[in-house]
PDB file of N, CA and C in Angstrom:
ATOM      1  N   UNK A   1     199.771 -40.754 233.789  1.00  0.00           N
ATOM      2  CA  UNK A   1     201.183 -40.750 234.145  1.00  0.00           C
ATOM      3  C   UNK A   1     201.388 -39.673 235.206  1.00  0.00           C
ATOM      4  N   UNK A   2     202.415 -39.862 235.832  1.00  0.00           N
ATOM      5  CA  UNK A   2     202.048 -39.098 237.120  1.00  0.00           C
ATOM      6  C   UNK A   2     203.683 -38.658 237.324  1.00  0.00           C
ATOM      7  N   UNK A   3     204.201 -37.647 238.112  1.00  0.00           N
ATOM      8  CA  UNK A   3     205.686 -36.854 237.702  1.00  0.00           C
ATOM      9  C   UNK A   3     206.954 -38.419 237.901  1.00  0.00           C
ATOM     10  N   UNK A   4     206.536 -39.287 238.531  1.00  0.00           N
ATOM     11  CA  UNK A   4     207.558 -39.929 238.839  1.00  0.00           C
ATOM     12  C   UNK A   4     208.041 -40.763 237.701  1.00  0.00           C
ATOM     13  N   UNK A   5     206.156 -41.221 236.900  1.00  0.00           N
ATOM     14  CA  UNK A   5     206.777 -41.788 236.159  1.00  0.00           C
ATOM     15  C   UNK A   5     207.276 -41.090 234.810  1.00  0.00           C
ATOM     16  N   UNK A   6     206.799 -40.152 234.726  1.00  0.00           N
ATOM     17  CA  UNK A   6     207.529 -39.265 233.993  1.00  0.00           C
ATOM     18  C   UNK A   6     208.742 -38.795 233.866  1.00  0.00           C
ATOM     19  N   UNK A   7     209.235 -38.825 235.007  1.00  0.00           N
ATOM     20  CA  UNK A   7     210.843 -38.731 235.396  1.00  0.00           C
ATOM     21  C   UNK A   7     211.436 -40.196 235.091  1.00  0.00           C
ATOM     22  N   UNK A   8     211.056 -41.486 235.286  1.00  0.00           N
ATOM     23  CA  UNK A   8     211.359 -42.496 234.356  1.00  0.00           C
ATOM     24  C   UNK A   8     211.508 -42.552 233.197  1.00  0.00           C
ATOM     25  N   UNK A   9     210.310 -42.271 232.546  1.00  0.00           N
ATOM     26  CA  UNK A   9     210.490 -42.289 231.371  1.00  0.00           C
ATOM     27  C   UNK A   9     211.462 -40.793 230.640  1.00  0.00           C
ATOM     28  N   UNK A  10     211.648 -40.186 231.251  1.00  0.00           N
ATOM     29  CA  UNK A  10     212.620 -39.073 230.811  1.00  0.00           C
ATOM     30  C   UNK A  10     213.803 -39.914 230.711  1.00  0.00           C
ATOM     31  N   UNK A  11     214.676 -40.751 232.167  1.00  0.00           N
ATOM     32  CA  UNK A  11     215.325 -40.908 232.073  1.00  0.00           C
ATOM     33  C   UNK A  11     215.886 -42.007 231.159  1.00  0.00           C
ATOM     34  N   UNK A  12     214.609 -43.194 230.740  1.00  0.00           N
ATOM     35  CA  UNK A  12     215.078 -44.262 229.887  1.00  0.00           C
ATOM     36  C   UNK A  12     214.974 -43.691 228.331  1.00  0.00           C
ATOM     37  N   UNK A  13     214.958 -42.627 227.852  1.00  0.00           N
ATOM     38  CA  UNK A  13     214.598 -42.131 227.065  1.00  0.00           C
ATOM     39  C   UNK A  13     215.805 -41.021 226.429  1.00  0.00           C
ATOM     40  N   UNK A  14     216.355 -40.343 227.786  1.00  0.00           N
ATOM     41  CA  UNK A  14     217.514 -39.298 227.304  1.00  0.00           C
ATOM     42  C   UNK A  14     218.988 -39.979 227.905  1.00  0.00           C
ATOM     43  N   UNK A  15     218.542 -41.558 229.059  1.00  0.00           N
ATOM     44  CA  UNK A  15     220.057 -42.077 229.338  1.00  0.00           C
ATOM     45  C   UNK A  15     220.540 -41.286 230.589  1.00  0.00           C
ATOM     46  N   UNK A  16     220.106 -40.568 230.732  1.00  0.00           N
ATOM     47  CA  UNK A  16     220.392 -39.661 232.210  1.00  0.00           C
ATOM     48  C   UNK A  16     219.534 -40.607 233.945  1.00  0.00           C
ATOM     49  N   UNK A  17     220.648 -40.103 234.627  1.00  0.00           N
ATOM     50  CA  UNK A  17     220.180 -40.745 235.352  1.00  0.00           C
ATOM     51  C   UNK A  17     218.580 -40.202 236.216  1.00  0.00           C
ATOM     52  N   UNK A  18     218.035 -41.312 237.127  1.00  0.00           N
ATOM     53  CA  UNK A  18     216.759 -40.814 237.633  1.00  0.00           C
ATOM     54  C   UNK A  18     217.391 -39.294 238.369  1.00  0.00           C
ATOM     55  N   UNK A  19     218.205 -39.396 239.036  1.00  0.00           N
ATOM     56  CA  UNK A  19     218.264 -37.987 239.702  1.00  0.00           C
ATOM     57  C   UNK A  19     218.475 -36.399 239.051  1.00  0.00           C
ATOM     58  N   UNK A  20     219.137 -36.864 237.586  1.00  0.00           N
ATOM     59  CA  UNK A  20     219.141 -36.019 236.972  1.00  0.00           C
ATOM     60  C   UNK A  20     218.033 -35.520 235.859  1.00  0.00           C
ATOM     61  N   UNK A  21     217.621 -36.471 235.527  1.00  0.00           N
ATOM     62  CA  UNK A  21     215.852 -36.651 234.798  1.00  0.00           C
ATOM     63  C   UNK A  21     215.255 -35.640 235.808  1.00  0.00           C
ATOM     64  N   UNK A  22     214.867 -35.816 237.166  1.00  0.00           N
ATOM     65  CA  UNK A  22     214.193 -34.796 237.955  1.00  0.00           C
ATOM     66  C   UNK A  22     214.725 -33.542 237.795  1.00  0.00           C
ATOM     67  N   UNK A  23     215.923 -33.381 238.217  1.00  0.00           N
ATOM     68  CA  UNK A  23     216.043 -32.235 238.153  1.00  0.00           C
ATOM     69  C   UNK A  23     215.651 -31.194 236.579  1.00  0.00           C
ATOM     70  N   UNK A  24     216.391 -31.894 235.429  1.00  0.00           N
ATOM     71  CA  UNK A  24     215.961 -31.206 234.361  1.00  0.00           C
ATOM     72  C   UNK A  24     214.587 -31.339 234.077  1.00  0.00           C
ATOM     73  N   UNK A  25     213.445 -32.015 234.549  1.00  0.00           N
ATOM     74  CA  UNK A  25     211.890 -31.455 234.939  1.00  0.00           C
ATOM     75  C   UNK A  25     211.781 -30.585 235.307  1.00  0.00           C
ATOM     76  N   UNK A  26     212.355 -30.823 236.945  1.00  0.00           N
ATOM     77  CA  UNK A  26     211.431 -29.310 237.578  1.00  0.00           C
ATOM     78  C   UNK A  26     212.750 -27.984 237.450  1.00  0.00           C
ATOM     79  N   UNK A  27     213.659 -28.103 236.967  1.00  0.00           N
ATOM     80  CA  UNK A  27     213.875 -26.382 236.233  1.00  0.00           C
ATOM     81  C   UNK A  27     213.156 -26.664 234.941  1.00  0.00           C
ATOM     82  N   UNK A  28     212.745 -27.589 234.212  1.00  0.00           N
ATOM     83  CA  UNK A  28     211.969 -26.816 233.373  1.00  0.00           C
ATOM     84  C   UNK A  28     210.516 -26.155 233.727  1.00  0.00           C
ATOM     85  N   UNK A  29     210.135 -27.085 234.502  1.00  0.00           N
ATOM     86  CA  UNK A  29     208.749 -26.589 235.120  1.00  0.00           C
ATOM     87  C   UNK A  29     208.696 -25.092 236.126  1.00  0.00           C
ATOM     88  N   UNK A  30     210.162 -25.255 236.914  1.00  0.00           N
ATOM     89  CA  UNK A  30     210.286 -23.656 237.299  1.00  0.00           C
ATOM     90  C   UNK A  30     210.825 -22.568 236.406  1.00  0.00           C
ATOM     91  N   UNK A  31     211.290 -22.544 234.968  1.00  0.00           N
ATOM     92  CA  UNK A  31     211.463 -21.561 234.158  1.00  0.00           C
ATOM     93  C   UNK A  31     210.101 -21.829 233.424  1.00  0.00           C
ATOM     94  N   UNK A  32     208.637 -22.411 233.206  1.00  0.00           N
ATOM     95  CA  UNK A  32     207.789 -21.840 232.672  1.00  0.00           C
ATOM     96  C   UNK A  32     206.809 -21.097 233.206  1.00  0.00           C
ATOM     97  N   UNK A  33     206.920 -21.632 234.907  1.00  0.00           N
ATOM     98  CA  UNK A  33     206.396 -20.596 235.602  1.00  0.00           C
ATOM     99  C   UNK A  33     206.855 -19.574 235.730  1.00  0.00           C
ATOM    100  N   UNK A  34     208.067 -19.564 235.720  1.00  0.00           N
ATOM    101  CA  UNK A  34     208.545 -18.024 236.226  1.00  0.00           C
ATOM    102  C   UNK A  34     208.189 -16.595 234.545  1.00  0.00           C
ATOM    103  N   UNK A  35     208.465 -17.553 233.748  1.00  0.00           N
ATOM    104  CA  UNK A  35     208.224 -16.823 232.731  1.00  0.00           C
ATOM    105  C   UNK A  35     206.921 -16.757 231.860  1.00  0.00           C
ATOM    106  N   UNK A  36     205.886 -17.169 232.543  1.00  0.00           N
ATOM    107  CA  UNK A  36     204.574 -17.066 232.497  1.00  0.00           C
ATOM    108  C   UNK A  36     204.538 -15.724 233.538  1.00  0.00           C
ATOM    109  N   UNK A  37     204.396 -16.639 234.856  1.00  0.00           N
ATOM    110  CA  UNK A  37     204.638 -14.816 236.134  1.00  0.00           C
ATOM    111  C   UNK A  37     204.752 -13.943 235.491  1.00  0.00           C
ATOM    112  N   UNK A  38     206.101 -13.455 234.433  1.00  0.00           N
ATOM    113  CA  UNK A  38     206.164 -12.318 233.924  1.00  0.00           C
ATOM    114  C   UNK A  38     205.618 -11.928 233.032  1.00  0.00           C
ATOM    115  N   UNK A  39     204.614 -12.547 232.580  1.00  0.00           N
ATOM    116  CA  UNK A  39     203.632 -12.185 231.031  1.00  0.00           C
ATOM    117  C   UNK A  39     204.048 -12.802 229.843  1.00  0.00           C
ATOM    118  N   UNK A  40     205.172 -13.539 229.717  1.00  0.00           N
ATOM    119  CA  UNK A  40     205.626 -13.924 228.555  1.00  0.00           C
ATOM    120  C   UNK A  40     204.947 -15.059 228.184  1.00  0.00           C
ATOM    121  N   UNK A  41     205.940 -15.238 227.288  1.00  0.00           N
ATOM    122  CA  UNK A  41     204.870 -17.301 226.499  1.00  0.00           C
ATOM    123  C   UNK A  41     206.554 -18.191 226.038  1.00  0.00           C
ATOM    124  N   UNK A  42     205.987 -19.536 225.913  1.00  0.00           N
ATOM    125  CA  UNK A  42     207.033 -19.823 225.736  1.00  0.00           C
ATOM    126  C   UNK A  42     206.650 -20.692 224.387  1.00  0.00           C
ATOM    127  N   UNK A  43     207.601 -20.765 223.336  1.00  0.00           N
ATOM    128  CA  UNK A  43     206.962 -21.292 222.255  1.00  0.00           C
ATOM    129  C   UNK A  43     207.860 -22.359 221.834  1.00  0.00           C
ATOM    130  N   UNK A  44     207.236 -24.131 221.971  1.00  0.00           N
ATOM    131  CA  UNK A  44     208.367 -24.684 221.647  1.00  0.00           C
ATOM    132  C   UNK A  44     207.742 -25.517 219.831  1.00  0.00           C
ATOM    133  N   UNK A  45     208.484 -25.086 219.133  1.00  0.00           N
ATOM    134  CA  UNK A  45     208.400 -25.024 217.719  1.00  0.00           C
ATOM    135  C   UNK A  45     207.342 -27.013 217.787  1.00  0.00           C
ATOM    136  N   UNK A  46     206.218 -27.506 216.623  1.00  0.00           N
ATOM    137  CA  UNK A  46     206.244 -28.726 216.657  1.00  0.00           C
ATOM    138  C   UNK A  46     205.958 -29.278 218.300  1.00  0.00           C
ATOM    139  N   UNK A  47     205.927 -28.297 219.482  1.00  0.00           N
ATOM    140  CA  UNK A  47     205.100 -29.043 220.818  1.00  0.00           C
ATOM    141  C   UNK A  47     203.456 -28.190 220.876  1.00  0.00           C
ATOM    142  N   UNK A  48     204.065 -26.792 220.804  1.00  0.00           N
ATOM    143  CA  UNK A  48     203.141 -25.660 221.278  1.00  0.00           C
ATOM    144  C   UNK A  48     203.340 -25.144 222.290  1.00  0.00           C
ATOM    145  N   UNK A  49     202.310 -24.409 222.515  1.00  0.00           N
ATOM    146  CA  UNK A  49     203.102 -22.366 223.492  1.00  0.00           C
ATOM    147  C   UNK A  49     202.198 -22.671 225.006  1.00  0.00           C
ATOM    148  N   UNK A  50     203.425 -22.321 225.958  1.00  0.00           N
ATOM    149  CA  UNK A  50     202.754 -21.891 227.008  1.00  0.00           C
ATOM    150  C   UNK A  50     202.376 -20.492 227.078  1.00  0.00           C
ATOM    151  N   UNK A  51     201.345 -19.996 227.484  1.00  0.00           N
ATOM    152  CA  UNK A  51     201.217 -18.538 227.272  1.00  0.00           C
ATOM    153  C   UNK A  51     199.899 -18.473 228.669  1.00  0.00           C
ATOM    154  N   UNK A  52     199.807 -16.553 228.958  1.00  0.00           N
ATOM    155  CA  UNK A  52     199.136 -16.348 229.543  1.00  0.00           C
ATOM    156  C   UNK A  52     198.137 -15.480 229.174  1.00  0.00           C
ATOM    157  N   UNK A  53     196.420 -16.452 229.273  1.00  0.00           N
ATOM    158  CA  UNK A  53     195.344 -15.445 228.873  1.00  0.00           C
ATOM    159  C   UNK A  53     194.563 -14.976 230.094  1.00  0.00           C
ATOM    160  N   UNK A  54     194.282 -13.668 229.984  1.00  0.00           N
ATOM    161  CA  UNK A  54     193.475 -12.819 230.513  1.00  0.00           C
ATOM    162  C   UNK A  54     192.405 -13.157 230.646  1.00  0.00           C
ATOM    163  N   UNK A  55     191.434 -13.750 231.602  1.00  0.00           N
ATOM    164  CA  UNK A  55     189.884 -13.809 231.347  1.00  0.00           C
ATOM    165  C   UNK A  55     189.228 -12.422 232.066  1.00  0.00           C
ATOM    166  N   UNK A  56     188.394 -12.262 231.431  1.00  0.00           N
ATOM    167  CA  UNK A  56     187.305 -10.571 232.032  1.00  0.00           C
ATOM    168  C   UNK A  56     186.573 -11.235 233.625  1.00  0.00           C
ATOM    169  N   UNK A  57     186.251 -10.174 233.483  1.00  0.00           N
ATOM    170  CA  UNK A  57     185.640  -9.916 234.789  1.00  0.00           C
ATOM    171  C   UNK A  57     184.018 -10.605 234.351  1.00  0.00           C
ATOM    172  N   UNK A  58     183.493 -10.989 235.425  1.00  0.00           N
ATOM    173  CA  UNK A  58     182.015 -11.136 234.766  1.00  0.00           C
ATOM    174  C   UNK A  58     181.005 -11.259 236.263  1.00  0.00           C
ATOM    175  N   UNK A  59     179.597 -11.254 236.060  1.00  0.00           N
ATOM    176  CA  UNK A  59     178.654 -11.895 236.906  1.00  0.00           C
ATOM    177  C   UNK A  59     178.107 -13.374 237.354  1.00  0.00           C
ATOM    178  N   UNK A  60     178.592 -13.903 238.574  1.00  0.00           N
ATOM    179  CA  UNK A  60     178.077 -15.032 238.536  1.00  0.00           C
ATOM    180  C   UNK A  60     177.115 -15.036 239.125  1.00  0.00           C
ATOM    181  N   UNK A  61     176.433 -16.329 239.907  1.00  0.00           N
ATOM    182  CA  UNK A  61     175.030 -16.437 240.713  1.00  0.00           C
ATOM    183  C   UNK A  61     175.375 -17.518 241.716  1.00  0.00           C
ATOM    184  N   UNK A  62     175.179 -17.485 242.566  1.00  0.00           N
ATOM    185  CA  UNK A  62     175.390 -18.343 243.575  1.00  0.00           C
ATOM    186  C   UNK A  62     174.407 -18.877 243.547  1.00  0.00           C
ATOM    187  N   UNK A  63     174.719 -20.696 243.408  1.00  0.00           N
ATOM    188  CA  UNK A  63     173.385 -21.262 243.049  1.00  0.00           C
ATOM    189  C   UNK A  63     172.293 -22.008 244.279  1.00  0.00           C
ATOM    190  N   UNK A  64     173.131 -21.695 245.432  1.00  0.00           N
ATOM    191  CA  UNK A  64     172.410 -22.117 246.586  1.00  0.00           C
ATOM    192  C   UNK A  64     170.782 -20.535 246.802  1.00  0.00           C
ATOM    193  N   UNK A  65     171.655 -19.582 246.944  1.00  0.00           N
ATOM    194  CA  UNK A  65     170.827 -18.543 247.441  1.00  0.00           C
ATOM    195  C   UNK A  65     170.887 -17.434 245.736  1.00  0.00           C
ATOM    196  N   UNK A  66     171.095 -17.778 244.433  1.00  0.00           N
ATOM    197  CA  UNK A  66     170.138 -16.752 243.632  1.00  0.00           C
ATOM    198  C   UNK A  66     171.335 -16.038 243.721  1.00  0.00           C
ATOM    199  N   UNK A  67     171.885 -15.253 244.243  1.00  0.00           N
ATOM    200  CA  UNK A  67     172.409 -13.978 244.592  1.00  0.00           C
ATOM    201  C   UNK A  67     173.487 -14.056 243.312  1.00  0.00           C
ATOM    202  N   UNK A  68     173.455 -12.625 243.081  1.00  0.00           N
ATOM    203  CA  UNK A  68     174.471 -12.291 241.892  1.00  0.00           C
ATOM    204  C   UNK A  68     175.461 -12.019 242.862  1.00  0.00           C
ATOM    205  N   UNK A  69     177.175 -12.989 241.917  1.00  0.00           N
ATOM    206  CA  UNK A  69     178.288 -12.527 242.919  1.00  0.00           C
ATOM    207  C   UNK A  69     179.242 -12.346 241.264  1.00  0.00           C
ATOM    208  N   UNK A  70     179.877 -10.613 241.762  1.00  0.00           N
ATOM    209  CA  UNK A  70     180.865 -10.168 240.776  1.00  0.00           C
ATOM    210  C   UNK A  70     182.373 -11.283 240.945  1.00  0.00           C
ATOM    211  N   UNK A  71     182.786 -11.844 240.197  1.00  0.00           N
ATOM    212  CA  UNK A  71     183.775 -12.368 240.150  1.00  0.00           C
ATOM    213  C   UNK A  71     184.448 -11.634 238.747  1.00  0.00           C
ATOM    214  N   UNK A  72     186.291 -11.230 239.894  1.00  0.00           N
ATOM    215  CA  UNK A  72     186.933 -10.332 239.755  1.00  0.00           C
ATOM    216  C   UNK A  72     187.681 -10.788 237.905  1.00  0.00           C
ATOM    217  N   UNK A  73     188.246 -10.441 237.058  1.00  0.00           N
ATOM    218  CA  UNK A  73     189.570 -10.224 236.085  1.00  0.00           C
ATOM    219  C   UNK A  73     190.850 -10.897 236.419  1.00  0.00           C
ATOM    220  N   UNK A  74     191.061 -11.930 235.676  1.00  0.00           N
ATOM    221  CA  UNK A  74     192.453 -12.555 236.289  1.00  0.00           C
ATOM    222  C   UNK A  74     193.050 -13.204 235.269  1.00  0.00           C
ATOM    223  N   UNK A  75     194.340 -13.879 235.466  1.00  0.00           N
ATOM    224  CA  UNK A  75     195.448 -13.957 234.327  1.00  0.00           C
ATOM    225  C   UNK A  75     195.308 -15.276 234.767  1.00  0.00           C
ATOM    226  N   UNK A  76     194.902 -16.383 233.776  1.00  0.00           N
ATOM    227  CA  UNK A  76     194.867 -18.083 233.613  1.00  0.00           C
ATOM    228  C   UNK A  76     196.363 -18.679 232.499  1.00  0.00           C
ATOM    229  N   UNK A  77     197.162 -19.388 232.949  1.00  0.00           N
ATOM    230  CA  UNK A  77     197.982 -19.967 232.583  1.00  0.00           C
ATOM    231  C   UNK A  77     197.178 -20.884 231.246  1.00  0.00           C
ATOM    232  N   UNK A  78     197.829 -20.897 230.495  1.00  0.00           N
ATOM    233  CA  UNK A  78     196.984 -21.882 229.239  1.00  0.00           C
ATOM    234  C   UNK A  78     198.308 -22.707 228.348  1.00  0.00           C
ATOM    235  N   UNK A  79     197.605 -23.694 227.319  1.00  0.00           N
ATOM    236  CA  UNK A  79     198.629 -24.007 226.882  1.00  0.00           C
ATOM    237  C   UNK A  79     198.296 -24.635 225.225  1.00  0.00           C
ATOM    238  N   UNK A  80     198.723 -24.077 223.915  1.00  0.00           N
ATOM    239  CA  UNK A  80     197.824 -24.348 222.560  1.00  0.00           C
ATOM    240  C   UNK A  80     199.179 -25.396 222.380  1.00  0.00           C
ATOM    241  N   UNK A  81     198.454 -26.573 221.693  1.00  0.00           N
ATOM    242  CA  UNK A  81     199.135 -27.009 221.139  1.00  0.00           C
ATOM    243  C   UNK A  81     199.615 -26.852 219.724  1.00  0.00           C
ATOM    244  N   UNK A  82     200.548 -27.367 219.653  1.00  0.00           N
ATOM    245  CA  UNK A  82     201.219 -26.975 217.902  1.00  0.00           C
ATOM    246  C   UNK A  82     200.366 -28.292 216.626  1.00  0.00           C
ATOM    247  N   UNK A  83     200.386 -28.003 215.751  1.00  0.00           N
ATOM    248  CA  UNK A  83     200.111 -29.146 214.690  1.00  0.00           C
ATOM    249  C   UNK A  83     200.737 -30.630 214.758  1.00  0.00           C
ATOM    250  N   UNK A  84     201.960 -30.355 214.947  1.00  0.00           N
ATOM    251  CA  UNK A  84     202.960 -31.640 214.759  1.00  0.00           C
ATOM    252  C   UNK A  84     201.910 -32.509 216.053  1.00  0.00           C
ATOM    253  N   UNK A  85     201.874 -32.100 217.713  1.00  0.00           N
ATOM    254  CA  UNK A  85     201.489 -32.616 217.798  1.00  0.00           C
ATOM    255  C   UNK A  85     199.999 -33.071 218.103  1.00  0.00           C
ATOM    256  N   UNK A  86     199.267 -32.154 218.116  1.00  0.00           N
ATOM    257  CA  UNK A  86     197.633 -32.753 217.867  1.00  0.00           C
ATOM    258  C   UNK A  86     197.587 -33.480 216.904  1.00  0.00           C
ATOM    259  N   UNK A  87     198.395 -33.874 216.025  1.00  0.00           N
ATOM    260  CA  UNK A  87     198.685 -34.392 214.790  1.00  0.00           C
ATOM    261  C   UNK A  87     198.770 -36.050 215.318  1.00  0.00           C
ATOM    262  N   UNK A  88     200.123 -35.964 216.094  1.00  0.00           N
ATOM    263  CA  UNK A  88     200.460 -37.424 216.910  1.00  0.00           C
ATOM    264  C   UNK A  88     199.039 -37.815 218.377  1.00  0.00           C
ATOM    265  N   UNK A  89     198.852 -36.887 218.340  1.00  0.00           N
ATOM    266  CA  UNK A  89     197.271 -37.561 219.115  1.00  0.00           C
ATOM    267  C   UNK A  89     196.331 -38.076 218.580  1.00  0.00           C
ATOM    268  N   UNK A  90     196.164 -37.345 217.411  1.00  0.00           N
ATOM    269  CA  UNK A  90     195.172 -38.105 216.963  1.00  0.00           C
ATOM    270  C   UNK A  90     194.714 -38.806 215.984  1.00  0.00           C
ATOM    271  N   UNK A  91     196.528 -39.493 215.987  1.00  0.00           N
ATOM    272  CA  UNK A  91     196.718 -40.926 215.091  1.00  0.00           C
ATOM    273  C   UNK A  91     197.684 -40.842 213.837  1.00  0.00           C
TER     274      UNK A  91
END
């Protein structure tokens, strides 16, 4: 499924129209970024949490030429799901 049709199905689903289906997407999609940006998580009870994990720093190898290359510490966007629904995935 791909955003458009997702914005369809938002809209046959909440009765809102297509133009307004989009919009209440992408502010939701721009308030989880923005509040990821700031370190937070967002926890929606029965969906599951957007949150942000830290991965370390580590050694890689460049696999053309051998060579050890340090790759730096950085903050990865992630997302756990809740019970309710890994529950509805998997049947």
């Amino acid at each position: 499924m791909n955003k458009s049709q997702l914005v369809s199905s938002i809209a046959k689903q909440s009765g809102l129209s297509l133009k307004d289906s989009n919009a209440a997407l992408n502010a939701f999609l721009e308030t989880v970024k923005d509040t990821l940006a700031k370190g937070d998580s967002i926890s929606l009870v029965g969906f599951g949490t957007f949150l942000v994990r830290d991965r370390a720093a580590r050694v890689g190898r460049n696999p053309r030429t051998k060579e050890e290359v340090k790759i730096p510490a950085v903050k990865v966007p992630a997302f756990k799901a809740g019970k309710p629904f890994k529950d509805k995935v998997n049947g």
